[in-house]
PDB file of N, CA and C in Angstrom:
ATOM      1  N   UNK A   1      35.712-276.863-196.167  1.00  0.00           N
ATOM      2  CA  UNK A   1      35.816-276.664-194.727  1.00  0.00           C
ATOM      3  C   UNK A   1      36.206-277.986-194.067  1.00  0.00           C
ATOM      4  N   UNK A   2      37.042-277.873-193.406  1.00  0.00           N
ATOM      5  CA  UNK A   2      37.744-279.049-192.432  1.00  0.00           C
ATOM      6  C   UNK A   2      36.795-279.325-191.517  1.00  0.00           C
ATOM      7  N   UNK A   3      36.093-280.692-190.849  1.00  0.00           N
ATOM      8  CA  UNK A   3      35.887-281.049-190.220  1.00  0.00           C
ATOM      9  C   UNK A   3      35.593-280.597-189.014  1.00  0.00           C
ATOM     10  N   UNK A   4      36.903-280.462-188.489  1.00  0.00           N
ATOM     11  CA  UNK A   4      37.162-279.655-187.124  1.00  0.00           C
ATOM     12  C   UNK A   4      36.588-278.523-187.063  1.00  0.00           C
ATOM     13  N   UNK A   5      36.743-277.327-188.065  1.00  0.00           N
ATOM     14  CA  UNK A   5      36.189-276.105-188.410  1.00  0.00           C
ATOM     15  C   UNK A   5      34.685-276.352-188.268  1.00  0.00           C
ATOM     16  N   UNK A   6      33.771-277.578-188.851  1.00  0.00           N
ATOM     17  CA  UNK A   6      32.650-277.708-189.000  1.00  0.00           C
ATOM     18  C   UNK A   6      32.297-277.852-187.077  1.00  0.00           C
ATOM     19  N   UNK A   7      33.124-278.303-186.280  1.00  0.00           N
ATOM     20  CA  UNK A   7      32.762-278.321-184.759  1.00  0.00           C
ATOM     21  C   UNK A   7      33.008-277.130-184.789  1.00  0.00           C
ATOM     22  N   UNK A   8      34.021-276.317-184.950  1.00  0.00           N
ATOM     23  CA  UNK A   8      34.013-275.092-184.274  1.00  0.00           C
ATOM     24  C   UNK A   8      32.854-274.082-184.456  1.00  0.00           C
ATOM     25  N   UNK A   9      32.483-273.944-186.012  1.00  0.00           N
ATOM     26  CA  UNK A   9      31.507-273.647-186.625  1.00  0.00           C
ATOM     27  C   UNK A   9      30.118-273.355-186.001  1.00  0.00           C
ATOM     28  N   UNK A  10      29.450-274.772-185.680  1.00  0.00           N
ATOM     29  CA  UNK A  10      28.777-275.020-184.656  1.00  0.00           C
ATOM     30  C   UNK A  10      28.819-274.475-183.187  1.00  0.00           C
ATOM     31  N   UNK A  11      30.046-274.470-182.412  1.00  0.00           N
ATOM     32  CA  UNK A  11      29.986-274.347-181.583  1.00  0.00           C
ATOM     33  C   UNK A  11      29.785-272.588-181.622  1.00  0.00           C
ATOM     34  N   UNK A  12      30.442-272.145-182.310  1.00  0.00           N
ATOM     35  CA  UNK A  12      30.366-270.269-182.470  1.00  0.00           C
ATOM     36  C   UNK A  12      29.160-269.980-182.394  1.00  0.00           C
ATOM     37  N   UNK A  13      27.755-271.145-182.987  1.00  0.00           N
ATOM     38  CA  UNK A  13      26.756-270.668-183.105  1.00  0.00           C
ATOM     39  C   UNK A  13      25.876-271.145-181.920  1.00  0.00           C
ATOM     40  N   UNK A  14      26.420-272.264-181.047  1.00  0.00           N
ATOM     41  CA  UNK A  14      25.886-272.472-179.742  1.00  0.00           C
ATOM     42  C   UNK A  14      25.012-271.715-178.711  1.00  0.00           C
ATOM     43  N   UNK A  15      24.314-271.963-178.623  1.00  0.00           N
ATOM     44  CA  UNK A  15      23.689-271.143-177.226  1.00  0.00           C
ATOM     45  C   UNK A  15      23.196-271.952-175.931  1.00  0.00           C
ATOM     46  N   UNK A  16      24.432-272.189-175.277  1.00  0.00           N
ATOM     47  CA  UNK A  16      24.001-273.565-174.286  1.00  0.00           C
ATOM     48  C   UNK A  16      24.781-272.854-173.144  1.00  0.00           C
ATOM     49  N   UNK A  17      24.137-273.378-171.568  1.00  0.00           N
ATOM     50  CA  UNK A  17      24.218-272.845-170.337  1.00  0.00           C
ATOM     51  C   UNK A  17      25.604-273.219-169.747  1.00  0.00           C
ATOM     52  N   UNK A  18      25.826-274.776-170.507  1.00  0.00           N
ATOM     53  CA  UNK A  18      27.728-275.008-170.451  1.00  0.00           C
ATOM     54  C   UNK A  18      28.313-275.013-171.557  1.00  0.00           C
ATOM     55  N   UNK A  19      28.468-273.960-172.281  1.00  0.00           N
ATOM     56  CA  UNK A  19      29.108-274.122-173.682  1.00  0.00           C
ATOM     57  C   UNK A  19      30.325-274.195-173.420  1.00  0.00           C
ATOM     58  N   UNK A  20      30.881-273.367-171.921  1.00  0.00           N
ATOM     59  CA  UNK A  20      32.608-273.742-171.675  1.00  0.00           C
ATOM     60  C   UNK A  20      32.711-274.925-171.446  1.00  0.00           C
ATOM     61  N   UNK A  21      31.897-275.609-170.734  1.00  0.00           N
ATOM     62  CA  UNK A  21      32.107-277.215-170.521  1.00  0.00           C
ATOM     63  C   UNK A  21      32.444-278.159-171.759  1.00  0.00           C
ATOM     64  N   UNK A  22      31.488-277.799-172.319  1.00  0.00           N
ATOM     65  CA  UNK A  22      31.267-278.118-173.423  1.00  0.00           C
ATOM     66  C   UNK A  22      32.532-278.092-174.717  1.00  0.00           C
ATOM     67  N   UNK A  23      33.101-276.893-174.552  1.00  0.00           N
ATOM     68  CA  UNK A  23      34.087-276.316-175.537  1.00  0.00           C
ATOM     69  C   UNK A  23      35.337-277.283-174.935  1.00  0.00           C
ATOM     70  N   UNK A  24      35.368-277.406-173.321  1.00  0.00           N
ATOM     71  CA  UNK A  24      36.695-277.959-173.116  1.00  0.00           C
ATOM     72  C   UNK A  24      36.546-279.753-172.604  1.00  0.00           C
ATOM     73  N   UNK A  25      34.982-280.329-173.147  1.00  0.00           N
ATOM     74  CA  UNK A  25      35.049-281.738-173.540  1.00  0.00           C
ATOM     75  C   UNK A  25      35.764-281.887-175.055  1.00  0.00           C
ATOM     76  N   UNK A  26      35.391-281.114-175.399  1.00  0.00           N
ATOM     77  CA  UNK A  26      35.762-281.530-176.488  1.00  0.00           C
ATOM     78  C   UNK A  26      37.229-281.284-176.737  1.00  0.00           C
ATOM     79  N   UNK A  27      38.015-280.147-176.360  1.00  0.00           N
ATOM     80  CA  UNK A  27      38.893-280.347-176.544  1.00  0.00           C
ATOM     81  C   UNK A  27      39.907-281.385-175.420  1.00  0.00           C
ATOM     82  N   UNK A  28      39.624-282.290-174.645  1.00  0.00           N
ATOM     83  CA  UNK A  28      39.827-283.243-173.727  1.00  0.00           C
ATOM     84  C   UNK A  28      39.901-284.455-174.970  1.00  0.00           C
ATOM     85  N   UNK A  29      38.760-284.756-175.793  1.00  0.00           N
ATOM     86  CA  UNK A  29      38.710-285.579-176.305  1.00  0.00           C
ATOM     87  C   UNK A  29      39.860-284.942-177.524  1.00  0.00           C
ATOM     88  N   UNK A  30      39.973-284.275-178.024  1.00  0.00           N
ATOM     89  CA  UNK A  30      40.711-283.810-179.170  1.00  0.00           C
ATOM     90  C   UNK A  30      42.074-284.219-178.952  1.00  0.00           C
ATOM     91  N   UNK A  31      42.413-283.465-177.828  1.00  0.00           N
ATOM     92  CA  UNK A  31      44.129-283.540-177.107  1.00  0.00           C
ATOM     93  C   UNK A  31      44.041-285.528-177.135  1.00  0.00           C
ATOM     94  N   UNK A  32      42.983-286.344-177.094  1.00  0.00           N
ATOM     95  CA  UNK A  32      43.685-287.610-176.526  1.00  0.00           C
ATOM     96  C   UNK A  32      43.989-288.360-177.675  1.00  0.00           C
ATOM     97  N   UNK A  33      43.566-288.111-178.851  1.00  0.00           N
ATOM     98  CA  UNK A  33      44.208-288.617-180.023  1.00  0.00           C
ATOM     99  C   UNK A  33      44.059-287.812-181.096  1.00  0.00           C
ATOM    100  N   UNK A  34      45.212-287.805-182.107  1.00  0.00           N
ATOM    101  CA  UNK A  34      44.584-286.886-183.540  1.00  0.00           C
ATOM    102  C   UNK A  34      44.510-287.731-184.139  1.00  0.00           C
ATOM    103  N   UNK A  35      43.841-289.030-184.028  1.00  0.00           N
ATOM    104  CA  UNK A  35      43.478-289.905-185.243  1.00  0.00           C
ATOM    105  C   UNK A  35      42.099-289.788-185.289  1.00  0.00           C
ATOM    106  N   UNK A  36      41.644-289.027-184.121  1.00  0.00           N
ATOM    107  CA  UNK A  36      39.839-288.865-184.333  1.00  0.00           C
ATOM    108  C   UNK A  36      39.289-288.105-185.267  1.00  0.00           C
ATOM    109  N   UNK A  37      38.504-288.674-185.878  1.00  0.00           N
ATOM    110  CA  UNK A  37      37.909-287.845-186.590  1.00  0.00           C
ATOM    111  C   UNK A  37      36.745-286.777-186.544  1.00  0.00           C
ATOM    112  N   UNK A  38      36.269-285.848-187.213  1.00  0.00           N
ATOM    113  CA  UNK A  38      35.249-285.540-186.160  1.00  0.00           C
ATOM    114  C   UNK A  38      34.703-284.560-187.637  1.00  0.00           C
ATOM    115  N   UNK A  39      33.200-284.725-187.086  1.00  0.00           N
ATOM    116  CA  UNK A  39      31.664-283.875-187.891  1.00  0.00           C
ATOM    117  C   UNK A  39      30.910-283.250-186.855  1.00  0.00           C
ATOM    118  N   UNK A  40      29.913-283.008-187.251  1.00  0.00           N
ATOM    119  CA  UNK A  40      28.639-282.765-186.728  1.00  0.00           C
ATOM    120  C   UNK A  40      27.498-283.199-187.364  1.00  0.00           C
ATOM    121  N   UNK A  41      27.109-284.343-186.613  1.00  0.00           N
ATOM    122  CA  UNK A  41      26.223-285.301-186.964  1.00  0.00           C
ATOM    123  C   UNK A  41      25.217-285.664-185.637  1.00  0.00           C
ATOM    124  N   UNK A  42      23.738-286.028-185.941  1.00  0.00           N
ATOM    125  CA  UNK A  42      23.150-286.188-185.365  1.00  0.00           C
ATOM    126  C   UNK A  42      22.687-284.743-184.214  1.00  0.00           C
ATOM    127  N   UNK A  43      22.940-283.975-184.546  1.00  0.00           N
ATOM    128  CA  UNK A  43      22.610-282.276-183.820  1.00  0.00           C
ATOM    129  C   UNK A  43      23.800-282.161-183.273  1.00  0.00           C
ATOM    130  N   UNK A  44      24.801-282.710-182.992  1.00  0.00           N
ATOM    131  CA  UNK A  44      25.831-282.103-182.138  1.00  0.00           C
ATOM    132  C   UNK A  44      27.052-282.925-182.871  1.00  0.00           C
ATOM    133  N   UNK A  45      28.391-282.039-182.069  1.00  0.00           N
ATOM    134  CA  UNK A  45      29.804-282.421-182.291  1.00  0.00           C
ATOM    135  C   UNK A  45      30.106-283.866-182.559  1.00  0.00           C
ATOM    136  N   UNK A  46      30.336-284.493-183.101  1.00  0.00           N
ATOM    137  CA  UNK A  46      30.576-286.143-183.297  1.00  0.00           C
ATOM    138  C   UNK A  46      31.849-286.378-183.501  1.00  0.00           C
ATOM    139  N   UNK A  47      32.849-287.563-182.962  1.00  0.00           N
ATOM    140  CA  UNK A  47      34.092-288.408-183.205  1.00  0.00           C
ATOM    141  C   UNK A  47      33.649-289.773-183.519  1.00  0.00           C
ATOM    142  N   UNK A  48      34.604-290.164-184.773  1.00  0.00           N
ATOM    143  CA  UNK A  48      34.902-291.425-185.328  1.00  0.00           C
ATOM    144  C   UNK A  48      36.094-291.595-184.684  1.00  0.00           C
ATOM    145  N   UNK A  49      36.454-293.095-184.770  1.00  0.00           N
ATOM    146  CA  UNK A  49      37.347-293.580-184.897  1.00  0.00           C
ATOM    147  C   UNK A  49      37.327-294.714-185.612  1.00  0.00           C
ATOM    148  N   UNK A  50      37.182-294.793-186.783  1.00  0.00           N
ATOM    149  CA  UNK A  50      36.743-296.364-188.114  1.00  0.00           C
ATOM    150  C   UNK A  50      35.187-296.533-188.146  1.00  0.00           C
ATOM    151  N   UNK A  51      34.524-296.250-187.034  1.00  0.00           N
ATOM    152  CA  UNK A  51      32.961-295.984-186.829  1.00  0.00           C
ATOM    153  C   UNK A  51      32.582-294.559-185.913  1.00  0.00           C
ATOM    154  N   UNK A  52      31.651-294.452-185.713  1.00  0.00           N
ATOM    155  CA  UNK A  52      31.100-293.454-184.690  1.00  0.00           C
ATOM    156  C   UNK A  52      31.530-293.675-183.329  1.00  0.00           C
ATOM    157  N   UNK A  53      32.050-293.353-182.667  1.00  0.00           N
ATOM    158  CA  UNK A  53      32.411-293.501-181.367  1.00  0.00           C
ATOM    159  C   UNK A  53      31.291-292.356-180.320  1.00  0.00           C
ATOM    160  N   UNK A  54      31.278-291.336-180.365  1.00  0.00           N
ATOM    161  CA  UNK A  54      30.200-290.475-179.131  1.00  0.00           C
ATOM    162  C   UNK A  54      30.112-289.215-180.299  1.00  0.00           C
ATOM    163  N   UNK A  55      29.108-288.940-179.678  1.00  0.00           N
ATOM    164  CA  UNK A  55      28.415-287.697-180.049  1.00  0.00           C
ATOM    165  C   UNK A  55      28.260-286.697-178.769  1.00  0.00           C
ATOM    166  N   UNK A  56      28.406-285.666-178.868  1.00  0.00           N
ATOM    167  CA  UNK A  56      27.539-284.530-177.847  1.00  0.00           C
ATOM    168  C   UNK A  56      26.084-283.783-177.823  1.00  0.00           C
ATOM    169  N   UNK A  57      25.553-284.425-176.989  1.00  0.00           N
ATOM    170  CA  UNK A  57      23.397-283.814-177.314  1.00  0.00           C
ATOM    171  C   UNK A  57      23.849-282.410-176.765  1.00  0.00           C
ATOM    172  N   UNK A  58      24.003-281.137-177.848  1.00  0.00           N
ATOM    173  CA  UNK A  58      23.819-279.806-176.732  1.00  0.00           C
ATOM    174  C   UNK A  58      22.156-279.760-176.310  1.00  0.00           C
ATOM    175  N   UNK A  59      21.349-280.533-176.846  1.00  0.00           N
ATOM    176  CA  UNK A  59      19.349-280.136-176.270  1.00  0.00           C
ATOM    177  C   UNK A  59      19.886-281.124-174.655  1.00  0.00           C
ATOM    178  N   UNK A  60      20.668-281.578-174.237  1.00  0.00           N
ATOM    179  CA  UNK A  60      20.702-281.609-172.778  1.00  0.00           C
ATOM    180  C   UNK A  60      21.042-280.416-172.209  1.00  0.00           C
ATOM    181  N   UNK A  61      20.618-279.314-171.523  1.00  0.00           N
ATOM    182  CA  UNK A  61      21.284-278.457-171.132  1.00  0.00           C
ATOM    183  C   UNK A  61      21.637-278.685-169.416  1.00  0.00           C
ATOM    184  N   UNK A  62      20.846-279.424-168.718  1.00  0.00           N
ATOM    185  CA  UNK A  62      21.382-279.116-167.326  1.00  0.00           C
ATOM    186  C   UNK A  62      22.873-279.834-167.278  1.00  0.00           C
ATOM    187  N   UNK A  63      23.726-281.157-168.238  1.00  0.00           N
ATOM    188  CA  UNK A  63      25.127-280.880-168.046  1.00  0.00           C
ATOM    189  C   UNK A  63      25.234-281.400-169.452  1.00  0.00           C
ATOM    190  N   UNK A  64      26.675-281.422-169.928  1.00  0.00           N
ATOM    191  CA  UNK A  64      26.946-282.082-171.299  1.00  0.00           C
ATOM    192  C   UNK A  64      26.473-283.369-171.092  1.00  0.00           C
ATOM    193  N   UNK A  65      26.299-283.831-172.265  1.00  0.00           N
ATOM    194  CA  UNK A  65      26.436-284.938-173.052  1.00  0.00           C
ATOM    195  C   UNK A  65      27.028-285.745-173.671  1.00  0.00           C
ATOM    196  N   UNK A  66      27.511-286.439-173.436  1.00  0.00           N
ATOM    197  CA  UNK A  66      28.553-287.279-174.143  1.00  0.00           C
ATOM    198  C   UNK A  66      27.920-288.522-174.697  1.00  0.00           C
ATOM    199  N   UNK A  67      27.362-289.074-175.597  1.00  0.00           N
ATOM    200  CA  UNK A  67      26.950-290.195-175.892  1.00  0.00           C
ATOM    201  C   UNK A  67      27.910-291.164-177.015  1.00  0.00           C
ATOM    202  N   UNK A  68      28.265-292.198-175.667  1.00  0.00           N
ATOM    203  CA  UNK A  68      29.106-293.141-176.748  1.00  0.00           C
ATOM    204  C   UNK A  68      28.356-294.234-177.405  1.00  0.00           C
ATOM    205  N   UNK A  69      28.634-294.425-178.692  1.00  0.00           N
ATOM    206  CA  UNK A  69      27.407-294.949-179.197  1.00  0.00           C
ATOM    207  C   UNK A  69      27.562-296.698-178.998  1.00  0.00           C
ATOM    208  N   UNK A  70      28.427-297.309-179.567  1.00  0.00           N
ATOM    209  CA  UNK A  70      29.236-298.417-178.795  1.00  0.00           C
ATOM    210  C   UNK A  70      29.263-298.436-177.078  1.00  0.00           C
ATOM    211  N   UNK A  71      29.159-298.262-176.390  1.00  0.00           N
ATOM    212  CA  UNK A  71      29.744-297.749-174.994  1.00  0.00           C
ATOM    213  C   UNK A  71      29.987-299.803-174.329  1.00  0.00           C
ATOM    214  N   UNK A  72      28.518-300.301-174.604  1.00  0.00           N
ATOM    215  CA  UNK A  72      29.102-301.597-174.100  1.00  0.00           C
ATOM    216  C   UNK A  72      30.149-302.529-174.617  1.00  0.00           C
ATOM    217  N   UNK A  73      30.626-301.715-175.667  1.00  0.00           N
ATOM    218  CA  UNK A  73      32.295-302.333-176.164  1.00  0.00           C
ATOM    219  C   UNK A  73      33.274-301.666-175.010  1.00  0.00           C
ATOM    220  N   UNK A  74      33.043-300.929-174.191  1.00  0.00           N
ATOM    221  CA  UNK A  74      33.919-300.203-173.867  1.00  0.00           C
ATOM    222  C   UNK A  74      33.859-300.741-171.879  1.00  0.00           C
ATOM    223  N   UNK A  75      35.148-301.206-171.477  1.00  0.00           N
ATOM    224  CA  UNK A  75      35.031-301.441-170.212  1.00  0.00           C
ATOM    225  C   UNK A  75      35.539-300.278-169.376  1.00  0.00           C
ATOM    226  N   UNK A  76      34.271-299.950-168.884  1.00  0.00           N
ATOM    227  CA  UNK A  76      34.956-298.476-168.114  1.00  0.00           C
ATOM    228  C   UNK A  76      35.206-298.645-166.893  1.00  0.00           C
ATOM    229  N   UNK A  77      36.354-298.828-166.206  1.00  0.00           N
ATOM    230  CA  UNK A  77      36.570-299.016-164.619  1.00  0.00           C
ATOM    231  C   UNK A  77      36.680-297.741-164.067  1.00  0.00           C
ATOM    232  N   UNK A  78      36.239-296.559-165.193  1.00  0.00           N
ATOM    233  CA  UNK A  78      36.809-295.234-164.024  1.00  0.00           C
ATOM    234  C   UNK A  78      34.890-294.591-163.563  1.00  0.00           C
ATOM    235  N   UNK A  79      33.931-295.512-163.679  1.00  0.00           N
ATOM    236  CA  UNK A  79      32.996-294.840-162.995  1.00  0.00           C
ATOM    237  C   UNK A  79      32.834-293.624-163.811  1.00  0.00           C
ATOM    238  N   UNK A  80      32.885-293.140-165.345  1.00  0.00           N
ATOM    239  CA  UNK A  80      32.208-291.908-165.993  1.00  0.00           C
ATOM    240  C   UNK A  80      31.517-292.458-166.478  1.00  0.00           C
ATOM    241  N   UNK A  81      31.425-293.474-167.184  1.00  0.00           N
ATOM    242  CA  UNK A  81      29.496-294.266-167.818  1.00  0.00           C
ATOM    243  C   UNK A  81      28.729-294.475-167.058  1.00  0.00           C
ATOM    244  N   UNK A  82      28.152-294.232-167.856  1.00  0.00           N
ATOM    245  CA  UNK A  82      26.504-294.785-167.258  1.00  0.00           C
ATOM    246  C   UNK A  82      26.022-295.502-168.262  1.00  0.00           C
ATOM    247  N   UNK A  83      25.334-296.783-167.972  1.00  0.00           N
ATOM    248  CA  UNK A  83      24.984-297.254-169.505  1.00  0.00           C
ATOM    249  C   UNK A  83      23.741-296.703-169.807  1.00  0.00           C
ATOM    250  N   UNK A  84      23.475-296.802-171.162  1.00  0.00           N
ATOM    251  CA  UNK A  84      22.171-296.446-171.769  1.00  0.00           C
ATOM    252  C   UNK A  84      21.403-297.690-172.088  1.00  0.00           C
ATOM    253  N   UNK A  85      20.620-297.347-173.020  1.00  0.00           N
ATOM    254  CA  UNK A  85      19.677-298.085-173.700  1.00  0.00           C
ATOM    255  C   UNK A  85      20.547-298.367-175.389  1.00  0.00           C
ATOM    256  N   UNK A  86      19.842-299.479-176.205  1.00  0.00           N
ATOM    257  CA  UNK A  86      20.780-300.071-177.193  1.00  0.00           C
ATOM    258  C   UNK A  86      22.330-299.994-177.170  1.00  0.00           C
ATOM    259  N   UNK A  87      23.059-300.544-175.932  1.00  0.00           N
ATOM    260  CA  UNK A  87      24.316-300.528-175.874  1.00  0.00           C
ATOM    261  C   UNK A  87      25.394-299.385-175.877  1.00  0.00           C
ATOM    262  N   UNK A  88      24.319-298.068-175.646  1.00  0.00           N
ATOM    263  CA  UNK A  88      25.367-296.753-175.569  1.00  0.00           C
ATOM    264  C   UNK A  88      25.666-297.014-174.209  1.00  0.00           C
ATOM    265  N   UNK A  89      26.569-295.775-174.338  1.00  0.00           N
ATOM    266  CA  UNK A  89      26.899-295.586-172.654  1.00  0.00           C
ATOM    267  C   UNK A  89      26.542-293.529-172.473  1.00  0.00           C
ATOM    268  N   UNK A  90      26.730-293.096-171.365  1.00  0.00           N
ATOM    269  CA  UNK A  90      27.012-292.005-171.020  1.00  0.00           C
ATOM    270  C   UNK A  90      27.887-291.056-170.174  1.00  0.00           C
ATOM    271  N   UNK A  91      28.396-290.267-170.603  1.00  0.00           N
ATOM    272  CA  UNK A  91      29.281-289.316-169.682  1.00  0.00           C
ATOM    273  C   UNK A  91      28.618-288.164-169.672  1.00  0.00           C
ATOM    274  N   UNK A  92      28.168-287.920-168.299  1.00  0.00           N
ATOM    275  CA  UNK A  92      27.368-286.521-167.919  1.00  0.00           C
ATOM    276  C   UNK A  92      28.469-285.613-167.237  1.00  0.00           C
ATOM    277  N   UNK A  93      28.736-284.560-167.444  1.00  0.00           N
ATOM    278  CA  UNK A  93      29.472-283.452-167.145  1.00  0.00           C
ATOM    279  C   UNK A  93      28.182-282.080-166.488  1.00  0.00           C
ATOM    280  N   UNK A  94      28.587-281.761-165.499  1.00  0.00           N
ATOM    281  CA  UNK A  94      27.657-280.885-164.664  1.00  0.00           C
ATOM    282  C   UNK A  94      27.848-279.688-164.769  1.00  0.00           C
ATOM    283  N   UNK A  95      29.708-279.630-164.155  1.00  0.00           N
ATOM    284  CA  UNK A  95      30.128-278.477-163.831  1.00  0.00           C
ATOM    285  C   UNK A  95      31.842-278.572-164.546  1.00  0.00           C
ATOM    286  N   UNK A  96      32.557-277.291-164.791  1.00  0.00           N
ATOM    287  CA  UNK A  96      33.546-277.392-165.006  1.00  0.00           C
ATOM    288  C   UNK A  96      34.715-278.189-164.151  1.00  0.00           C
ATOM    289  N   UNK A  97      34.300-278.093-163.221  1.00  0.00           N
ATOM    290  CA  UNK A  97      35.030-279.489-161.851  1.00  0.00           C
ATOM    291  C   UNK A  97      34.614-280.468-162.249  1.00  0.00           C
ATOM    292  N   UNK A  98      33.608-281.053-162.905  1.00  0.00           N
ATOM    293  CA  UNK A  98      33.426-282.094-163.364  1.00  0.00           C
ATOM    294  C   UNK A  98      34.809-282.790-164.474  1.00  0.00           C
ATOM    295  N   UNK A  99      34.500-281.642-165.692  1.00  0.00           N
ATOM    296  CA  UNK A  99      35.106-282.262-166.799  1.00  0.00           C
ATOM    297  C   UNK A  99      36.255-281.738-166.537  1.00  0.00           C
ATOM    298  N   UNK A 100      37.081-281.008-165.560  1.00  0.00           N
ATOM    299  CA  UNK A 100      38.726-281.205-164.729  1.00  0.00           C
ATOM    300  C   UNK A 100      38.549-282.220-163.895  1.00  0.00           C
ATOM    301  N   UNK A 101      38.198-282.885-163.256  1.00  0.00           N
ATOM    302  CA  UNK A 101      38.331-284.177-162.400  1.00  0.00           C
ATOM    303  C   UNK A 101      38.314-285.468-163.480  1.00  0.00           C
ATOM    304  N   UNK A 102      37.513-285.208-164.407  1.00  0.00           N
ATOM    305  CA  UNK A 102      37.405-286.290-165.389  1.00  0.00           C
ATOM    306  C   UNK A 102      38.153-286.255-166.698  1.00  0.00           C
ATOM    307  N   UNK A 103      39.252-285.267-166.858  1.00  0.00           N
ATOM    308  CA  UNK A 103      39.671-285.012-167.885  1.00  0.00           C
ATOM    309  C   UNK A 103      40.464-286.775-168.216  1.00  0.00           C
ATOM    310  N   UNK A 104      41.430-286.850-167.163  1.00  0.00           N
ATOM    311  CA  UNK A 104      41.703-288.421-167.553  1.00  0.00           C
ATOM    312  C   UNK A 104      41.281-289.633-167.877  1.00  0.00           C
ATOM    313  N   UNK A 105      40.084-289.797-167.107  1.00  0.00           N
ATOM    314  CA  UNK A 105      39.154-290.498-167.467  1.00  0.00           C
ATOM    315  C   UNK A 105      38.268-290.482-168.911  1.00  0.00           C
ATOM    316  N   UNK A 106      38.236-289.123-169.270  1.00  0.00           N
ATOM    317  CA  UNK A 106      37.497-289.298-170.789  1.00  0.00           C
ATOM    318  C   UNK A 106      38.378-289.505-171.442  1.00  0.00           C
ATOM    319  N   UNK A 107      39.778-289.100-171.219  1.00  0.00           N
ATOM    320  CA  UNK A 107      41.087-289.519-172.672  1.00  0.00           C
ATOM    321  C   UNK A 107      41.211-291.312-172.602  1.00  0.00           C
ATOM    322  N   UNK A 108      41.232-291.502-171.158  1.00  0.00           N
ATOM    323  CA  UNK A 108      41.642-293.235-171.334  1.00  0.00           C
ATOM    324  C   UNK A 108      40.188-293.651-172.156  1.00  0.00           C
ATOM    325  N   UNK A 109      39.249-293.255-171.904  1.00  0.00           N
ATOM    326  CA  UNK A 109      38.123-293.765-172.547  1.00  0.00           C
ATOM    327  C   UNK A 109      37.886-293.747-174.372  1.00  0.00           C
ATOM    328  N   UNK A 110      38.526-292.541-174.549  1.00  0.00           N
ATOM    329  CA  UNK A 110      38.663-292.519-175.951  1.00  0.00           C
ATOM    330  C   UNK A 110      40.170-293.055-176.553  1.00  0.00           C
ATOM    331  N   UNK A 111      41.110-293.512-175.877  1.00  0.00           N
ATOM    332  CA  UNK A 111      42.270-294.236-176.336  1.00  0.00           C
ATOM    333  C   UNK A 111      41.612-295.790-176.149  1.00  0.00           C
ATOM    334  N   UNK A 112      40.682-295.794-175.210  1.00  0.00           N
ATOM    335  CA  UNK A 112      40.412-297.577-175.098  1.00  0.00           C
ATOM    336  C   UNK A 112      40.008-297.829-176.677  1.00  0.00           C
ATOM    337  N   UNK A 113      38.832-296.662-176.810  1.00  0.00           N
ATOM    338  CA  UNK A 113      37.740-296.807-177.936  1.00  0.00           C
ATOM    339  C   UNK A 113      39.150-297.191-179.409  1.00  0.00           C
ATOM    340  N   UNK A 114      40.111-296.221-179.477  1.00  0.00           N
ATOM    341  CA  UNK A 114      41.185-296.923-180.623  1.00  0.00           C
ATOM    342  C   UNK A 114      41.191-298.190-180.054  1.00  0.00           C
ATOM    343  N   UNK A 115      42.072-298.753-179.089  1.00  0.00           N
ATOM    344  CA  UNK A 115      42.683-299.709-179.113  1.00  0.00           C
ATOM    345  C   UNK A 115      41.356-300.906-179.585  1.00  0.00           C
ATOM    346  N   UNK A 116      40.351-300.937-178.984  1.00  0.00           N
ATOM    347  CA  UNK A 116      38.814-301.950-179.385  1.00  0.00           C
ATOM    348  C   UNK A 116      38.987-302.042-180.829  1.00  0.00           C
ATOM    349  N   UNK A 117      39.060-300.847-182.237  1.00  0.00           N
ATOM    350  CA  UNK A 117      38.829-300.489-183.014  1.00  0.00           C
ATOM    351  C   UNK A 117      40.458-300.857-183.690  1.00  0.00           C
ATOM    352  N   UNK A 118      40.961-301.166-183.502  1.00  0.00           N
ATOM    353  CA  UNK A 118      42.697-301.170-183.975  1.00  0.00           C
ATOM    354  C   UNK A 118      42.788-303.582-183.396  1.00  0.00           C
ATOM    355  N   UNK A 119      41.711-303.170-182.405  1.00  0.00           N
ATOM    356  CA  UNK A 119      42.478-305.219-182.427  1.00  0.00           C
ATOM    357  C   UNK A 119      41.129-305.850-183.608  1.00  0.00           C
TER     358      UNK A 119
END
């Protein structure tokens, strides 16, 4: 089983209050590079790029989750992080207007994450 299949997999078996949100973060992040790699690790959907780059918590249910695990490698000028604790960051998604207003913002965020990972 391919990778990808292993997200989809998962997601078929989902039972979360934004699973559309959810279904179309991920494919936001998918469309912004096919060099990502991707499992399901740590309870939810996960992308590499040479390391772990974010994961998705579906046990958040009031919006997605996006947890970048690196995040303070990552300079975000578009206002979707939030930092965390041990150097993650976060992208909270609420509503489907959310992750359409932010669709650009999460692709530049995951093309930064190559370029960090590529110098």
């Amino acid at each position: 089983m391919s990778k990808t299949n292993k997200i989809d997999e998962f997601l078929s078996k989902l039972k979360h209050p934004l699973k559309t949100e959810m279904e179309s973060v991920i494919k936001i992040i998918r469309e912004a590079s096919p060099q990502m790699e991707e499992d399901v690790k740590w309870g939810g959907p996960s992308f590499d790029y040479k390391e772990p780059m974010a994961t998705l918590n579906p046990r958040m249910t009031d919006f997605v989750a996006v947890i970048f695990h690196k995040g303070e490698l990552l300079n975000d000028n578009t206002g979707l992080l939030e930092p965390g604790p041990k150097g993650k960051a976060y992208a909270k998604f609420r509503s489907m207007e959310e992750v359409k207003k932010h669709k650009a913002n999460l692709q530049k965020i995951v093309k930064d994450w190559i370029k960090i990972m590529n110098s």
